[in-house]
C-alpha atoms as a PDB file:
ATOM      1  CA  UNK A   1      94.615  96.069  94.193  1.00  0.00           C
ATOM      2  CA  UNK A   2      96.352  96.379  90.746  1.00  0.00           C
ATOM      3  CA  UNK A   3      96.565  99.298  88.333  1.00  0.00           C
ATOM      4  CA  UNK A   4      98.166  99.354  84.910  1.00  0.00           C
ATOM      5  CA  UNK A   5      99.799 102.750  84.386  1.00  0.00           C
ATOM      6  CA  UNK A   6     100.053 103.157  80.168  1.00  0.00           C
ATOM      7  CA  UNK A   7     101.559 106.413  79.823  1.00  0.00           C
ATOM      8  CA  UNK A   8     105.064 107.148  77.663  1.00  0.00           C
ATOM      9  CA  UNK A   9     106.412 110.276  79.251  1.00  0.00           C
ATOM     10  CA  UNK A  10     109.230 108.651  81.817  1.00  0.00           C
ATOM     11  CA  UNK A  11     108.390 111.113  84.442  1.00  0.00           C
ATOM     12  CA  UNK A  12     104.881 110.906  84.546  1.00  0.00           C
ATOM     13  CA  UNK A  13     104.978 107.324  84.337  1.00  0.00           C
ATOM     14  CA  UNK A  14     107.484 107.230  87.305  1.00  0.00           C
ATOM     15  CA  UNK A  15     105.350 110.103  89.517  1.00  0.00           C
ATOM     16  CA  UNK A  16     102.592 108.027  88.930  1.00  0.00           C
ATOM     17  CA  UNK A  17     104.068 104.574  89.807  1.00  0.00           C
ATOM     18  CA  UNK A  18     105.257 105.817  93.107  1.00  0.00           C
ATOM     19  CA  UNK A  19     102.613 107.708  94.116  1.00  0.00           C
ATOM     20  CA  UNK A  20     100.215 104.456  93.665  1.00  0.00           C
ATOM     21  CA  UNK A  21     102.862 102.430  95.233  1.00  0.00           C
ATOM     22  CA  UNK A  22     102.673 104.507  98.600  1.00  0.00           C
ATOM     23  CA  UNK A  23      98.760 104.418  98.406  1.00  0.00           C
ATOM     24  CA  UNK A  24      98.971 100.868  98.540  1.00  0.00           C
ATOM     25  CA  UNK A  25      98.257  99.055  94.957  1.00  0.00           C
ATOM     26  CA  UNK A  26     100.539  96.863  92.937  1.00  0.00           C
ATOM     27  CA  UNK A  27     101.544  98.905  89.706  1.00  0.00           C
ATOM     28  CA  UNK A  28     102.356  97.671  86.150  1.00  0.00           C
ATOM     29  CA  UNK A  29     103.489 100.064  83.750  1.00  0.00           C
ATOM     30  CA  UNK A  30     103.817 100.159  80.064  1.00  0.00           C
ATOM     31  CA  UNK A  31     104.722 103.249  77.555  1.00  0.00           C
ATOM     32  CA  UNK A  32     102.999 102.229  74.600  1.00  0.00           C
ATOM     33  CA  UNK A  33      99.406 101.212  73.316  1.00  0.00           C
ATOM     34  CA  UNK A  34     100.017  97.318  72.096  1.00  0.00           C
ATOM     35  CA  UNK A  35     101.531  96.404  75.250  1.00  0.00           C
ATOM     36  CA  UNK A  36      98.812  98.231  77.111  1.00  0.00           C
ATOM     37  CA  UNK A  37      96.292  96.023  74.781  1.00  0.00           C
ATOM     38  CA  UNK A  38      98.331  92.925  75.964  1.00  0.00           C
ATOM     39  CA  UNK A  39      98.502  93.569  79.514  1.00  0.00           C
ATOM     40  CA  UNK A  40      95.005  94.322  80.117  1.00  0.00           C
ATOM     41  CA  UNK A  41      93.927  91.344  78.732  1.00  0.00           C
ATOM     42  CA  UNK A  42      96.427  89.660  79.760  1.00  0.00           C
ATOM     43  CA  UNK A  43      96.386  90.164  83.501  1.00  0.00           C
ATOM     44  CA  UNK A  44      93.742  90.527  86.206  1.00  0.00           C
ATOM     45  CA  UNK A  45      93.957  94.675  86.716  1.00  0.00           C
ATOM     46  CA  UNK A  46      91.404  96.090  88.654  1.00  0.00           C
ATOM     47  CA  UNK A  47      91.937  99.629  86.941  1.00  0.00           C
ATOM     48  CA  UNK A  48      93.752 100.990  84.212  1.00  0.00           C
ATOM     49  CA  UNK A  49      95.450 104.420  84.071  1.00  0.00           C
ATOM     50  CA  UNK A  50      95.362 105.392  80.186  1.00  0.00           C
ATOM     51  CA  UNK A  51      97.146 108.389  78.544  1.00  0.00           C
ATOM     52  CA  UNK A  52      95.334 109.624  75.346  1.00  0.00           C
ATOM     53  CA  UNK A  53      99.001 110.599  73.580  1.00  0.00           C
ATOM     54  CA  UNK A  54     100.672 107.637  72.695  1.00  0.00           C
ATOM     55  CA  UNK A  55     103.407 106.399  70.431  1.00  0.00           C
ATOM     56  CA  UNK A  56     102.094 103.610  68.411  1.00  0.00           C
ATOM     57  CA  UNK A  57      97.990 104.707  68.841  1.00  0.00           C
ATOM     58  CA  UNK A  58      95.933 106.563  70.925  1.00  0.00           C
ATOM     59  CA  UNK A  59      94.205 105.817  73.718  1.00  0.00           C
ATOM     60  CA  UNK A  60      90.831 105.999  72.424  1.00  0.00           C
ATOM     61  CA  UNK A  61      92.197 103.317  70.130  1.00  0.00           C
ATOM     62  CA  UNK A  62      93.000 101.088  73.377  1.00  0.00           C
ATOM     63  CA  UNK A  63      90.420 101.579  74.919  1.00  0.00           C
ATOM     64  CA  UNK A  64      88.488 100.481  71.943  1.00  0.00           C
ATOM     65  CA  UNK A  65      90.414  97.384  71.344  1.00  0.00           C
ATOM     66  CA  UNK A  66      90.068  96.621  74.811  1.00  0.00           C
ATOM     67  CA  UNK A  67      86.463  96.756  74.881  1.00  0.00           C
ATOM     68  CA  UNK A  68      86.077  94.667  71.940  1.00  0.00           C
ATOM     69  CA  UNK A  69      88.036  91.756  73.145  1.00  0.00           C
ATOM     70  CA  UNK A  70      85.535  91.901  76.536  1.00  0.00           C
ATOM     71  CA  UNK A  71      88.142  93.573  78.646  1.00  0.00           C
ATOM     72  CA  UNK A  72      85.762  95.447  80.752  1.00  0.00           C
ATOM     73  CA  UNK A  73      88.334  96.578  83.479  1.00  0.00           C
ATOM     74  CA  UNK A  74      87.767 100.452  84.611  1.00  0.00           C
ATOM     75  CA  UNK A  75      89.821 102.726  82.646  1.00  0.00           C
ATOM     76  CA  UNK A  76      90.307 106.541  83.624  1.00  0.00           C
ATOM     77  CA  UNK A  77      91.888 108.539  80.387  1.00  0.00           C
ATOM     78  CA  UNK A  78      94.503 111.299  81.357  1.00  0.00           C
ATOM     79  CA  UNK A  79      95.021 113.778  78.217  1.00  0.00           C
ATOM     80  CA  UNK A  80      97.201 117.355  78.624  1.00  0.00           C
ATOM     81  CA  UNK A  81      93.498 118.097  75.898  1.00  0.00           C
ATOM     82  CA  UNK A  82      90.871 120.292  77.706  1.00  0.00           C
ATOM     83  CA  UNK A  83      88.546 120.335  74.424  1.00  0.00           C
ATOM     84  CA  UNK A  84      85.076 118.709  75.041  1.00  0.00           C
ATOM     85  CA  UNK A  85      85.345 116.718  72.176  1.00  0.00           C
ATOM     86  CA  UNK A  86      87.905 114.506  73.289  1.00  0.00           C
ATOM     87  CA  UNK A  87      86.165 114.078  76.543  1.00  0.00           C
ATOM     88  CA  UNK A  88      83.768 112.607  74.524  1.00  0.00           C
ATOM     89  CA  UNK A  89      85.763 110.647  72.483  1.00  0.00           C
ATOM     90  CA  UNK A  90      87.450 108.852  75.176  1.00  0.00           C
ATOM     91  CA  UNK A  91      83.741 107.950  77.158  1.00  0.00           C
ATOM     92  CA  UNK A  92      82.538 107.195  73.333  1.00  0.00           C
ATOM     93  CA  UNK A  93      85.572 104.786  72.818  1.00  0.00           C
ATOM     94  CA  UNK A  94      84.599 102.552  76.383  1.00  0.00           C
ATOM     95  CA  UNK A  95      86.798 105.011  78.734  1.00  0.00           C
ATOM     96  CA  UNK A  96      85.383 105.272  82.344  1.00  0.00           C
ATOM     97  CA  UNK A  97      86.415 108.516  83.938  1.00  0.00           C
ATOM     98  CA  UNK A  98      88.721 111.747  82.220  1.00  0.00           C
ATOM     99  CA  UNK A  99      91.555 113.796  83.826  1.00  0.00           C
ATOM    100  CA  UNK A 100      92.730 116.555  82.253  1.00  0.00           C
ATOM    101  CA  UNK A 101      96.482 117.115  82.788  1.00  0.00           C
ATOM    102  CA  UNK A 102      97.851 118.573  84.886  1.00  0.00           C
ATOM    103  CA  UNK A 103      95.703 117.356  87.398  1.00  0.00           C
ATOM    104  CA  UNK A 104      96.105 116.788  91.236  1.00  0.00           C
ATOM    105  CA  UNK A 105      97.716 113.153  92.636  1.00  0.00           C
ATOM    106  CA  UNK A 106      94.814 113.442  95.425  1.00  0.00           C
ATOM    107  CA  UNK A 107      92.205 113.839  92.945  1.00  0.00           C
ATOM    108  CA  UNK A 108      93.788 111.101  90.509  1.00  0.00           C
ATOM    109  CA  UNK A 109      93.611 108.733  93.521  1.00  0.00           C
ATOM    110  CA  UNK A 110      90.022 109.808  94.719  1.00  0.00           C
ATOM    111  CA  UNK A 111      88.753 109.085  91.315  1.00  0.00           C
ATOM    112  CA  UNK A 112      90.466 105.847  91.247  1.00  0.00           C
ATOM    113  CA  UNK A 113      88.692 104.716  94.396  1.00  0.00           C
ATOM    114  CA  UNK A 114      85.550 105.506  93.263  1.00  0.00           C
ATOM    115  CA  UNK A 115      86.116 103.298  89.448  1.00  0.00           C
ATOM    116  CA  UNK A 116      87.507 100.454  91.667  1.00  0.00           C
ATOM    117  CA  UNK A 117      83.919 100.851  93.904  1.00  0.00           C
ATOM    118  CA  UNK A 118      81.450 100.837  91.099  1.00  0.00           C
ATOM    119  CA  UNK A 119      83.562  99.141  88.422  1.00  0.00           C
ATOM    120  CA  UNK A 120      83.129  95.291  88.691  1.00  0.00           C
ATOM    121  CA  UNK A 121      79.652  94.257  89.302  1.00  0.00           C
ATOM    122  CA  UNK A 122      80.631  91.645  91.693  1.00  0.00           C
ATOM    123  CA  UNK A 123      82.595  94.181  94.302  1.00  0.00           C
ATOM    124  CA  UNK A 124      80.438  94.570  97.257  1.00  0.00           C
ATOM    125  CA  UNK A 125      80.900  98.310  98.829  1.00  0.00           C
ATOM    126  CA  UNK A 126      82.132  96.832 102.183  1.00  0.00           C
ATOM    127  CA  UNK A 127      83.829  93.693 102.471  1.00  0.00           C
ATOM    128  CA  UNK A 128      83.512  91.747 105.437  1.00  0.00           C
ATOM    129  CA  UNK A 129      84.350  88.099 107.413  1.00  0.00           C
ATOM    130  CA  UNK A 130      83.066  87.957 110.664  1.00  0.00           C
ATOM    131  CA  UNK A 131      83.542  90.918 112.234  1.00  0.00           C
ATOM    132  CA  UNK A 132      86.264  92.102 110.078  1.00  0.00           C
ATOM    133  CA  UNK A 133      85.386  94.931 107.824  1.00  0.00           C
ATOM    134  CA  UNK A 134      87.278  96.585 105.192  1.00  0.00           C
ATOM    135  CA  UNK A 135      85.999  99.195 102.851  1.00  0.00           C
ATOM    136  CA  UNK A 136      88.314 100.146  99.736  1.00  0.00           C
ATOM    137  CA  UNK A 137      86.287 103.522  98.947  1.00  0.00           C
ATOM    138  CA  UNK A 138      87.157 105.048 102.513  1.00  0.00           C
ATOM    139  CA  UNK A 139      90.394 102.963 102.969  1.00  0.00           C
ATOM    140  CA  UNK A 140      89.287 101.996 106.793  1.00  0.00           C
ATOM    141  CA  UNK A 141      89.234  98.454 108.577  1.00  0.00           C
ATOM    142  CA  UNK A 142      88.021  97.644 111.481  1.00  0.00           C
ATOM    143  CA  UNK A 143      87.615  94.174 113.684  1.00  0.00           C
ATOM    144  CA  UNK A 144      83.814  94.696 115.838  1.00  0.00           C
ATOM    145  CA  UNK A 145      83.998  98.055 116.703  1.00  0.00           C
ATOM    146  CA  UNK A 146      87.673  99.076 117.258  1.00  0.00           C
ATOM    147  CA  UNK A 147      88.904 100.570 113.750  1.00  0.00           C
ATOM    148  CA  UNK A 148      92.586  98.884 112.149  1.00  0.00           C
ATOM    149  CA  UNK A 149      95.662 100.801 111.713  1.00  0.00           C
ATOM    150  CA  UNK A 150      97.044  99.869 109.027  1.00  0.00           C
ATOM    151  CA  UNK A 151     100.229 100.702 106.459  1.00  0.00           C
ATOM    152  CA  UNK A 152      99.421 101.230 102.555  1.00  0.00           C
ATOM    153  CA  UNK A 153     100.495  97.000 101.976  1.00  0.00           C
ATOM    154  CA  UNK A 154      98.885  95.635 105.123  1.00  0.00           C
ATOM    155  CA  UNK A 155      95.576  97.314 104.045  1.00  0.00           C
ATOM    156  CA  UNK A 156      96.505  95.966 100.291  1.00  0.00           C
ATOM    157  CA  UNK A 157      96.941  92.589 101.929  1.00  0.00           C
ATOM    158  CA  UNK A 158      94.093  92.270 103.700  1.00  0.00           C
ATOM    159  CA  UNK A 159      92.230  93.529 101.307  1.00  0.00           C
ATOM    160  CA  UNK A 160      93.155  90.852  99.308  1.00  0.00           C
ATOM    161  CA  UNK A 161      92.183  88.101 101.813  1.00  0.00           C
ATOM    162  CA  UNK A 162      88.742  89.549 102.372  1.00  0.00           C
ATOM    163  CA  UNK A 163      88.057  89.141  98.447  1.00  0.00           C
ATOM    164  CA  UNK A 164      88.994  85.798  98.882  1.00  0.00           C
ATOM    165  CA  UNK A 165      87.834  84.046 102.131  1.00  0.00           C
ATOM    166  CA  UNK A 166      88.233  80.603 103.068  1.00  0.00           C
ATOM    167  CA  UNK A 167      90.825  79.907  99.998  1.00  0.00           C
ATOM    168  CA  UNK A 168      94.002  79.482 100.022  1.00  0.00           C
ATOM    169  CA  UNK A 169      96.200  82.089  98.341  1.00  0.00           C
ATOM    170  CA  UNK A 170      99.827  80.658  97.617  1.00  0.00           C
ATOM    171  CA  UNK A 171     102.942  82.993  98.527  1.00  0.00           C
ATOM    172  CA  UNK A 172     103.405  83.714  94.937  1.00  0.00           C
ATOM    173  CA  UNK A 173      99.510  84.274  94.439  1.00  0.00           C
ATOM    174  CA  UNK A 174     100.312  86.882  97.298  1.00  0.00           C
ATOM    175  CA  UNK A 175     102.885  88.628  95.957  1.00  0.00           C
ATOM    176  CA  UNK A 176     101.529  88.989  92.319  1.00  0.00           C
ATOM    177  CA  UNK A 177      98.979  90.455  93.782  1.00  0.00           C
ATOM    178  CA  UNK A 178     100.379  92.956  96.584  1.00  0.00           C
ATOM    179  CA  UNK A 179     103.687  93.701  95.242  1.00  0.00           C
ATOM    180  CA  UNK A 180     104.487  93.783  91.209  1.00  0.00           C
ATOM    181  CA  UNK A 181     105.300  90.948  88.725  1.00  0.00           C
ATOM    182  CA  UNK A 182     108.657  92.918  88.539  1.00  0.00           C
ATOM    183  CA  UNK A 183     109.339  92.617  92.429  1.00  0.00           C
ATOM    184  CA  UNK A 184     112.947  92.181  93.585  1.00  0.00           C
ATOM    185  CA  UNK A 185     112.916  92.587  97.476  1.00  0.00           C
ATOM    186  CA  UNK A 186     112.988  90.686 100.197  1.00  0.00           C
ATOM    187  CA  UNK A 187     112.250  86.809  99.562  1.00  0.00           C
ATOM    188  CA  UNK A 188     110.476  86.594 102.483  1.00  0.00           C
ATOM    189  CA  UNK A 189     108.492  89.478 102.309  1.00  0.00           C
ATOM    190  CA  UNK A 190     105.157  87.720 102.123  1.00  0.00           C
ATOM    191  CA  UNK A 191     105.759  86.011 105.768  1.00  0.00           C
ATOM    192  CA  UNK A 192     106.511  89.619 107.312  1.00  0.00           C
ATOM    193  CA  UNK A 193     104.130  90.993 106.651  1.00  0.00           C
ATOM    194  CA  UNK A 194     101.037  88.541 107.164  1.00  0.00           C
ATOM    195  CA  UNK A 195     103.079  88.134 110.573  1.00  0.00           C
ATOM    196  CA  UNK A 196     102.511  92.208 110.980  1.00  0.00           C
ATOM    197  CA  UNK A 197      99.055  91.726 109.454  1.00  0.00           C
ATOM    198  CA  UNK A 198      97.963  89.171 112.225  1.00  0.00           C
ATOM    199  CA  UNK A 199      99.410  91.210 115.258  1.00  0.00           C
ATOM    200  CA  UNK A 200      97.178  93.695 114.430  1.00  0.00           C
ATOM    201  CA  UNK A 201      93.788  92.265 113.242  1.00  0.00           C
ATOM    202  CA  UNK A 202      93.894  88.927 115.203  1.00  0.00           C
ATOM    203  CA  UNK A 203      96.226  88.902 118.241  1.00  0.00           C
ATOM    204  CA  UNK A 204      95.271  92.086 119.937  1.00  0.00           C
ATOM    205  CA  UNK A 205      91.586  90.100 120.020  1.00  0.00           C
ATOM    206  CA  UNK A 206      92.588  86.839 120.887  1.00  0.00           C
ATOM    207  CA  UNK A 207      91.697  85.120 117.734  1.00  0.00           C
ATOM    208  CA  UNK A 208      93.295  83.527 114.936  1.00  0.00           C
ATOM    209  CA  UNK A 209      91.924  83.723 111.711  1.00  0.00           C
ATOM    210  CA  UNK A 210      94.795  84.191 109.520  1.00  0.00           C
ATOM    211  CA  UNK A 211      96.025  80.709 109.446  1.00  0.00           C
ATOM    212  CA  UNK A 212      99.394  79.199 107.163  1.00  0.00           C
ATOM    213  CA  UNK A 213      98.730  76.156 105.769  1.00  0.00           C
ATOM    214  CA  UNK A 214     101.858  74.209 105.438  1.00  0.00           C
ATOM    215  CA  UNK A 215     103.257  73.814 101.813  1.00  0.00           C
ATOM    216  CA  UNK A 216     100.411  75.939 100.567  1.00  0.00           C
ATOM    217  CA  UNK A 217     100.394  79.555 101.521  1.00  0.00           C
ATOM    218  CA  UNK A 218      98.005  81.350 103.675  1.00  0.00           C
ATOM    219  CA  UNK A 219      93.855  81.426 104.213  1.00  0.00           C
ATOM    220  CA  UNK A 220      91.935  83.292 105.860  1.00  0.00           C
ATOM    221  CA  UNK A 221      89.648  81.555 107.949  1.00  0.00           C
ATOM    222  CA  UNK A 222      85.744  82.233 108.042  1.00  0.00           C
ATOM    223  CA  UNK A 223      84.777  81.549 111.288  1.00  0.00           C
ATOM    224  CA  UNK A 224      81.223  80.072 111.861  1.00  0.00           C
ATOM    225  CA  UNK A 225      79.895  82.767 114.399  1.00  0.00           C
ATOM    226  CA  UNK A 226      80.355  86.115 114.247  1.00  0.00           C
ATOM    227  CA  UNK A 227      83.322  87.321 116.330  1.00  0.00           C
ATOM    228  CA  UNK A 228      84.322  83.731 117.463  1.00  0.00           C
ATOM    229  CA  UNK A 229      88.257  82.095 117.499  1.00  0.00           C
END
């Protein structure tokens, strides 16, 4: 899942960054209001983190632009304002959800899950193939009836594969997606971990559904019964 972070104080920004990081999402960030406007509309976010106080115009000013150029991506406001009328402003101006600051990360995150749930009409509540089933609200997986342990990218990774069964999604595709545009790791860090992903949802249950197609990438395969290799 991705989140654009638009905030301009360097410390939020980089509390905030991590802090998605380690709950598993792929995190842009910008400090200022055009680029915010750019990225959003830009890119494929599935939420946008927007701080009212910013240098070049508000966020109710984003949030308005973004709206009128059909950007319709969930977008919870964070303002250090408690006054009503701002609450209102930002949910008048297209905003989704309001934190006041300071606010908890836990809460931040919880409220996060829940745009992500309810904010694009085609996002079914549970996502499954087969007998794989993932739900983003809860953060569980399971495979039949034996639930998935899984680390913050394997989750983001498979995650990604339920959304899009059957297709192909190149390594880049992959890592756009899972990681950052800005990622500088490992080369190969797309292979490890779909090789971690499949020893835990397919080998321990003698199937193989996560297949590599040669030149291509990787798929995930929907199988034509229920629970079948």
């Amino acid at each position: 899942m991705r989140v654009l972070v638009v905030e301009d104080e360097v410390r939020t920004s980089a509390l905030l960054q991590r802090g998605l990081a380690e709950e598993g999402y792929a995190v842009d960030a910008t400090a200022d209001g055009a680029g915010a406007v750019w990225q959003a509309t830009e890119f494929g976010y599935d939420v946008v983190v927007l701080d009212v106080l910013l240098p070049d115009m508000d966020g109710f000013e984003v949030c308005r632009r973004l709206r009128a150029e059909g950007c319709w991506v969930p977008v919870l406001m964070l303002t250090a304002r408690d006054a009503v009328i701002d609450r209102v402003r930002g949910l008048d101006a297209g905003a989704d959800d309001y934190l006041t600051k300071p606010f908890s990360f836990a809460e931040l995150s919880a409220r996060l899950r829940a745009l992500i749930r309810r904010g694009a009409r085609e996002r079914p509540v549970l996502l499954q193939v087969g007998d794989l089933r993932l739900d983003p609200a809860s953060r569980r997986a399971w495979r039949g009836p034996a639930e998935l342990e899984l680390s913050p990218k394997e989750f983001a990774l498979l995650e990604l594969f339920l959304r899009h069964p059957g297709q192909v999604l190149t390594r880049t595709h992959i890592l756009e997606s899972v990681w950052d545009y800005a990622y500088d790791g490992v080369s190969n860090v797309v292979d490890q971990y779909v090789a971690y992903l499949r020893r835990k949802i397919d080998r321990p249950f003698g199937v193989k559904h996560l297949e590599t197609v040669r030149g291509a990438g990787y798929r995930l395969r929907v199988p034509l019964l229920s629970g079948t290799g």
